[in-house]
Protein backbone atom coordinates (compact mmCIF):
# COMPACT_ATOMS: atom_id res chain seq x y z
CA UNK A 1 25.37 -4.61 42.99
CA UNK A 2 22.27 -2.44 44.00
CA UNK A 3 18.73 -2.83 43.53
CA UNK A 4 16.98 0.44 43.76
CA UNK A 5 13.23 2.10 43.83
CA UNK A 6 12.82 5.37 42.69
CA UNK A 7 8.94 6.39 42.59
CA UNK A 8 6.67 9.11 43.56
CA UNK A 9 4.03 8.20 46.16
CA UNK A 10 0.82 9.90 47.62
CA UNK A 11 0.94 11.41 51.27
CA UNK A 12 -1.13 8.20 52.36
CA UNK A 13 1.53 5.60 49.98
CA UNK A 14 -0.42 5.05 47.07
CA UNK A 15 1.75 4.31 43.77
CA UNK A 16 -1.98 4.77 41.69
CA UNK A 17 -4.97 6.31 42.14
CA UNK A 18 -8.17 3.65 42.71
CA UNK A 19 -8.60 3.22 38.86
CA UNK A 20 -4.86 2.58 38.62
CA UNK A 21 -4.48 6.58 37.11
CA UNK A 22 -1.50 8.55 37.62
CA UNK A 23 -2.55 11.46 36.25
CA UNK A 24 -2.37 13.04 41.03
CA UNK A 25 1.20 13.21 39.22
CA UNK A 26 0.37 16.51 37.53
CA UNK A 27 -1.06 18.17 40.89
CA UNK A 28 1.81 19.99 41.14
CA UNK A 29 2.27 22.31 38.68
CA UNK A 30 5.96 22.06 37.26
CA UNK A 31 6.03 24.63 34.33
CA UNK A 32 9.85 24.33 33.90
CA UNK A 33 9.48 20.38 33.07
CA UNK A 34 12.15 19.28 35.80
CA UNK A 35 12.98 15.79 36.40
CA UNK A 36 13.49 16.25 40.10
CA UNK A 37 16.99 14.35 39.47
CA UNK A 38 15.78 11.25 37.53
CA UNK A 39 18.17 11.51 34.43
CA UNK A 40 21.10 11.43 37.09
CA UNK A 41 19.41 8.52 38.46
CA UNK A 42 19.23 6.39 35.60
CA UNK A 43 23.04 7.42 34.97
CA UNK A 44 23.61 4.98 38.08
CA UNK A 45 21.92 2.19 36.86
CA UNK A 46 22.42 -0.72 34.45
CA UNK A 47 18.75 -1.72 33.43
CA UNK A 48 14.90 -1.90 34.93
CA UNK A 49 13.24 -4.36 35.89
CA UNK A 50 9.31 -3.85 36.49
CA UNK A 51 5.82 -5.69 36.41
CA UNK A 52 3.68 -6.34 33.94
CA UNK A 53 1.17 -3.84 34.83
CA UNK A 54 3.50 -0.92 35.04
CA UNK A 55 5.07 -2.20 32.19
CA UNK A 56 1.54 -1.97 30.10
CA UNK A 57 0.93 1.83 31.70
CA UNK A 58 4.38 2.82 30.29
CA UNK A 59 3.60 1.38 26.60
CA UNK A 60 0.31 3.51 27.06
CA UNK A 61 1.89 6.80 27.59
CA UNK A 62 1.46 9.74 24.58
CA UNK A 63 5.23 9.90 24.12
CA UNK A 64 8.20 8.32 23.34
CA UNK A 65 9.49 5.34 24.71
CA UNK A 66 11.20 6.85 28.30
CA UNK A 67 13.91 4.83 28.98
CA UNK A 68 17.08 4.23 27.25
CA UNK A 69 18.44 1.24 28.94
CA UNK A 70 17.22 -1.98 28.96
CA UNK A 71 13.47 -2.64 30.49
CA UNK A 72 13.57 -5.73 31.97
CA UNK A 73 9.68 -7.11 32.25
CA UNK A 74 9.38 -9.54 35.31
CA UNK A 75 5.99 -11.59 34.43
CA UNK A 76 5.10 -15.55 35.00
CA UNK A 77 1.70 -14.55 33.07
CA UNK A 78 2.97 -12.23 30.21
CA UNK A 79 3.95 -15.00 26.78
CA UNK A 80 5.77 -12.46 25.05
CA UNK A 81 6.73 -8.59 24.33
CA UNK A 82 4.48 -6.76 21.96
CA UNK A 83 5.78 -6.25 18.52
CA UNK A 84 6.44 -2.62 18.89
CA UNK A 85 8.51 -3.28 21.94
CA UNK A 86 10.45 -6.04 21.35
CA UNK A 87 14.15 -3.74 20.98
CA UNK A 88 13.23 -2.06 24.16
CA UNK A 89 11.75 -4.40 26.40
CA UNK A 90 12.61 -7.98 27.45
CA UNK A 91 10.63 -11.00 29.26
CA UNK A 92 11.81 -12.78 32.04
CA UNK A 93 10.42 -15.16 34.15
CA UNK A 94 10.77 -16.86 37.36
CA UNK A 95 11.16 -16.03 41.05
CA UNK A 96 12.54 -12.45 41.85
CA UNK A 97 15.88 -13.52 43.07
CA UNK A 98 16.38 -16.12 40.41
CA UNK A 99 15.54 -13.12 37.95
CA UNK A 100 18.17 -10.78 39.69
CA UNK A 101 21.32 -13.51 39.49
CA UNK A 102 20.27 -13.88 35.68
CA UNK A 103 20.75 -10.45 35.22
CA UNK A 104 23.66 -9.87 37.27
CA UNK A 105 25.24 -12.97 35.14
CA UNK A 106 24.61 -10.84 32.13
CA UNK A 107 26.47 -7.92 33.34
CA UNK A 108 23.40 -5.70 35.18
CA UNK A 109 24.63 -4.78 38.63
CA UNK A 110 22.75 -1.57 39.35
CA UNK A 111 18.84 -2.23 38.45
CA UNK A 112 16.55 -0.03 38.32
CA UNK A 113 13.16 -1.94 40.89
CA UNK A 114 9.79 0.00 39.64
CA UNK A 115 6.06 -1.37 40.35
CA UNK A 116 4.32 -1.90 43.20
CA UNK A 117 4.20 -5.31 43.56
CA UNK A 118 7.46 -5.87 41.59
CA UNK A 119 8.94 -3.61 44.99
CA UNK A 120 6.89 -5.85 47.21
CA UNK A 121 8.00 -8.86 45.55
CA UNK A 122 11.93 -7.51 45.72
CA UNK A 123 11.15 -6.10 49.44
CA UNK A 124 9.45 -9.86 50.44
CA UNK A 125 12.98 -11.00 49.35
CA UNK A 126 14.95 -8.21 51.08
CA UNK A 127 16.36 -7.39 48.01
CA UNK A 128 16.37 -3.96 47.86
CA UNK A 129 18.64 -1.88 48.69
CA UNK A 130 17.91 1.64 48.11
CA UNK A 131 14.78 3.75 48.20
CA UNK A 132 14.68 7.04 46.95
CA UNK A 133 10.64 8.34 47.46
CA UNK A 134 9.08 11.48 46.19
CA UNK A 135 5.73 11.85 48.09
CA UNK A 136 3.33 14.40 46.58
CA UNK A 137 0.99 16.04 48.89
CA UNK A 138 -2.34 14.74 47.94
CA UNK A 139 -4.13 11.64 49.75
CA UNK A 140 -5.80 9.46 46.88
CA UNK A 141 -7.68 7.42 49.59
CA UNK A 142 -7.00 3.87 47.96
CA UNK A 143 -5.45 2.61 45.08
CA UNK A 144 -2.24 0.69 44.45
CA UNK A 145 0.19 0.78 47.81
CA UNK A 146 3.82 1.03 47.39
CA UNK A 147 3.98 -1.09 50.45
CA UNK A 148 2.66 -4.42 51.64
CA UNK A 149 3.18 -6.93 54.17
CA UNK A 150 6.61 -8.54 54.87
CA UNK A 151 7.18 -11.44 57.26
CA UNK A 152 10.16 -9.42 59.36
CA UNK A 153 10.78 -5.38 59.40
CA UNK A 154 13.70 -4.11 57.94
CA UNK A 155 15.55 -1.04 58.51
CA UNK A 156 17.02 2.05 55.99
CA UNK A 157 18.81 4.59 56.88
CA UNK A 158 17.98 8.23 55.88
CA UNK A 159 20.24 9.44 53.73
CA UNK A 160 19.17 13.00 52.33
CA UNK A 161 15.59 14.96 51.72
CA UNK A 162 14.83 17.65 49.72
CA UNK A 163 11.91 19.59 48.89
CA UNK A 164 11.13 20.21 45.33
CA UNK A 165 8.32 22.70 44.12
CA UNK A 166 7.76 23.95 47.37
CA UNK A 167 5.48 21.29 47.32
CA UNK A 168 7.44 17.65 47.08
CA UNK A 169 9.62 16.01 49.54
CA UNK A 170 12.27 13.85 47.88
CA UNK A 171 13.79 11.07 49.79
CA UNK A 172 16.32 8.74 49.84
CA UNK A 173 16.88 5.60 52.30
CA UNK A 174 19.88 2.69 51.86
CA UNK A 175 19.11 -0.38 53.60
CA UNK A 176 20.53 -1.82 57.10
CA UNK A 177 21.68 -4.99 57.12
CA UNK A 178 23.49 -6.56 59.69
C-alpha cells in the first residue's frame, strides 16, 4: 500500500498562482504534448483521492474528464457530487487516515494524494509515502504552497531526477521511516 503525490510546483513551492490559476503551467512551451511520464504513473495506482478545491478546478477544465480511475473527493464541507460527475467522482468524508483504511478495505492500495492541503493533511499524518515533484522554473511569489507546517520533520530519500524540456526538473523521493 502506497500513498503518492505527483504535482508540478513553482521554483519557490507554489501548487497555484495567488488567484488559485494554473495557467504558470503553460510557461514552458511543450509543442509535442508530453506527459512527462504521468500515464505510466497512473498505471501504478488504484484511485485518487483529492480536495474539494482541486477537485472543483478539475471539473472546470475545457476538456474531458482526465482521469480514468476512480476520483476519490476527500471533503467534510462538500454534501454531494455534482450531477455530471457522479460516475466519475465519489464523496468521502472523515479524517484522512480513517478515509485511507476505507479505501484500502475496498480494494485501493496504491492512491493517487493530489491538492495542497489534501498533501498537507496526508503529510500531517505521515501518510505519504512517495513524492514525485516537477518544479517549473518560474517564482509565482504567493499562492497556494505545496507545503505547510508539520509537528516533526520527516525524511525521503532521493530516488531519481530528470530534466524535461530543458527547462523542468522531475523528481522523485520515497519516504524514511524507521
Amino acid at each position: 500500500m502506497s500513498n503518492i503525490v505527483y504535482i508540478a510546483t513553482s521554483l519557490d513551492g507554489y501548487i497555484a498562482d495567488k488567484q488559485g490559476g494554473l495557467d504558470w503551467l503553460n510557461s514552458v512551451p511543450n509543442p509535442d504534448g508530453l506527459d512527462f511520464g504521468f500515464a505510466d504513473f497512473m498505471q501504478r495506482v488504484d484511485a485518487l483521492v483529492m480536495g474539494r478545491n482541486t477537485f472543483e478546478i478539475v471539473c472546470g477544465f475545457d476538456c474531458d474528464w482526465p482521469y480514468n480511475k476512480p476520483v476519490f473527493v476527500l471533503s467534510n464541507t462538500l454534501k454531494s457530487i455534482p450531477a455530471p460527475y457522479q460516475d466519475k467522482a465519489f464523496l468521502i468524508k472523515g479524517p484522512v487516515k480513517q478515509a485511507v483504511t476505507q479505501l484500502n478495505q475496498q480494494g485501493y492500495h496504491n492512491l493517487y494524494i493530489d491538492g495542497g492541503k489534501t498533501i498537507q493533511s496526508f503529510l500531517t499524518e505521515d501518510l505519504i509515502d512517495e513524492m514525485i515533484i516537477t518544479t517549473f522554473p518560474i517564482l509565482l511569489g504567493g499562492g497556494s504552497p505545496l507545503f505547510g507546517e508539520l509537528t516533526e520533520p520527516q525524511s525521503f530519500k532521493f530516488i531519481e531526477s530528470e530534466v524535461l524540456l530543458n527547462s523542468l526538473t522531475k523528481s522523485r523521493y520515497v519516504r524514511e521511516r524507521s
